[in-house]
Protein backbone atom coordinates (compact mmCIF):
# COMPACT_ATOMS: atom_id res chain seq x y z
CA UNK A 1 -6.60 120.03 -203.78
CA UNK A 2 -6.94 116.28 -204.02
CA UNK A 3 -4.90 115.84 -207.52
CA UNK A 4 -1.78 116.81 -205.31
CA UNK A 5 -1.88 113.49 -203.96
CA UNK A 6 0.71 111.41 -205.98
CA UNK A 7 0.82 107.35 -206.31
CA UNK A 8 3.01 106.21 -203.32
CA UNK A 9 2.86 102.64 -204.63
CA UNK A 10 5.65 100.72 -205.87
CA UNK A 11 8.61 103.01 -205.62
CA UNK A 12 12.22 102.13 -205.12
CA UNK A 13 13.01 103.83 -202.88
CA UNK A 14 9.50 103.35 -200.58
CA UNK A 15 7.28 106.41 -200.03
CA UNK A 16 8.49 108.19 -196.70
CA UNK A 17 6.55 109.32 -194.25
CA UNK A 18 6.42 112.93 -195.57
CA UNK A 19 5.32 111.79 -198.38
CA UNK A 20 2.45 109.69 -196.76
CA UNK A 21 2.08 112.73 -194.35
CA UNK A 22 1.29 115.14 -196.95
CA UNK A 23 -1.03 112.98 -198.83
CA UNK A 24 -3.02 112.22 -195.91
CA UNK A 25 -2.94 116.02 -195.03
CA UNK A 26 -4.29 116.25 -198.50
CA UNK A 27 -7.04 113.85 -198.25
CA UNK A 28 -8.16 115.67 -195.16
CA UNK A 29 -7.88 118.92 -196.53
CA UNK A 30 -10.42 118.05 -199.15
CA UNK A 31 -12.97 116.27 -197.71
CA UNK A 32 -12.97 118.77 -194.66
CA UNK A 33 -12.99 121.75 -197.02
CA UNK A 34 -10.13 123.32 -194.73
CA UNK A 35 -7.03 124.41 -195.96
CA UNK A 36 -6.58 125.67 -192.48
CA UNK A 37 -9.19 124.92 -189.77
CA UNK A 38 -10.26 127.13 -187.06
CA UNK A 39 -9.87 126.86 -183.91
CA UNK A 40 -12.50 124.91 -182.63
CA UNK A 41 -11.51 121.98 -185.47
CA UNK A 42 -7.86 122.03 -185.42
CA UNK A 43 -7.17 119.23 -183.00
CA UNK A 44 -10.01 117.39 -184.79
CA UNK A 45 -8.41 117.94 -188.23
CA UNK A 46 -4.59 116.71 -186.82
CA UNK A 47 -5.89 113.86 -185.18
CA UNK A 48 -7.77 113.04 -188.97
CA UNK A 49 -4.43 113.91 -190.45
CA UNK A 50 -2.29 111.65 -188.46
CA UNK A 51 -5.02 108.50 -188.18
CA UNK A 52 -5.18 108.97 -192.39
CA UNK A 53 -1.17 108.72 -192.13
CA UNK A 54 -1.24 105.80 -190.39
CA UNK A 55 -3.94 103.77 -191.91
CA UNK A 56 -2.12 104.94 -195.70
CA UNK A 57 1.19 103.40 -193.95
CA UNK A 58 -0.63 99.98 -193.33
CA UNK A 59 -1.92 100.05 -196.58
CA UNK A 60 1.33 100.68 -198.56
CA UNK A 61 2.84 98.32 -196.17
CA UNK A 62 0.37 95.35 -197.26
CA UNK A 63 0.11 95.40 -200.86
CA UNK A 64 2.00 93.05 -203.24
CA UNK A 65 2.78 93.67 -206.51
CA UNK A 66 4.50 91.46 -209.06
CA UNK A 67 5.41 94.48 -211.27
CA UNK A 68 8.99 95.95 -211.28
CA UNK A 69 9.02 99.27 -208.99
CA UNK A 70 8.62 102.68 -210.59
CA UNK A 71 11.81 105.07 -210.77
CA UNK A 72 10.60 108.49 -209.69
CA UNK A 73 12.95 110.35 -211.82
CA UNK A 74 11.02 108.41 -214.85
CA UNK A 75 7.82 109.29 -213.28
CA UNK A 76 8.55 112.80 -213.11
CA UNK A 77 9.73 112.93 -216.50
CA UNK A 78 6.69 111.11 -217.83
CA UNK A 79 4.56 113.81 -215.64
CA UNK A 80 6.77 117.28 -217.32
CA UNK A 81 5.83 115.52 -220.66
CA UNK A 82 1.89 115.18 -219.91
CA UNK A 83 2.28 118.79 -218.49
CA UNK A 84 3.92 120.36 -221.31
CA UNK A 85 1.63 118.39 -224.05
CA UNK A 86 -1.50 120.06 -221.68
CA UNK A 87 -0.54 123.25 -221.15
CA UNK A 88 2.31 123.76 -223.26
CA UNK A 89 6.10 125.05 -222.03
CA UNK A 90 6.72 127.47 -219.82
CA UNK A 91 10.57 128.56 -220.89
């Protein structure tokens, strides 16, 4: 579950809120051991979803960095290259 959630650090353009969103629904999901909750914990696991989102937010919001921000489209390159090296290509 958990090695879904991506850096949201540093990025030019920021992380947006889905972004933050589904990490924090992430985070949730894993240490609840829900992928869906039941009844009886749904409103429990939102209210952990959205409280996660907006403590992440702060977070992002606060940190300094003196590094140049990361590209995505470089990150996601560098991430097809790990993947193919592991696992080898798919096409």
């Amino acid at each position: 579950m958990c090695r879904n959630i991506k850096t949201l650090f540093n990025f030019d353009p920021p992380a947006t809120e889905d972004e933050i969103q589904a990490a924090a629904l992430q985070f949730v999901r894993k240490l609840s051991g829900f992928n869906t909750p039941s009844k009886a914990n749904e409103e429990a696991f939102h209210r952990a979803v959205q409280e996660v989102s907006v403590v992440a937010k702060n977070l992002l919001d606060s940190l300094v960095t003196n590094a140049d921000p990361r590209n995505r489209e470089v990150e996601i390159e560098r991430a097809r290259a790990r993947n193919a090296k592991r696992f080898g290509t798919t096409e």
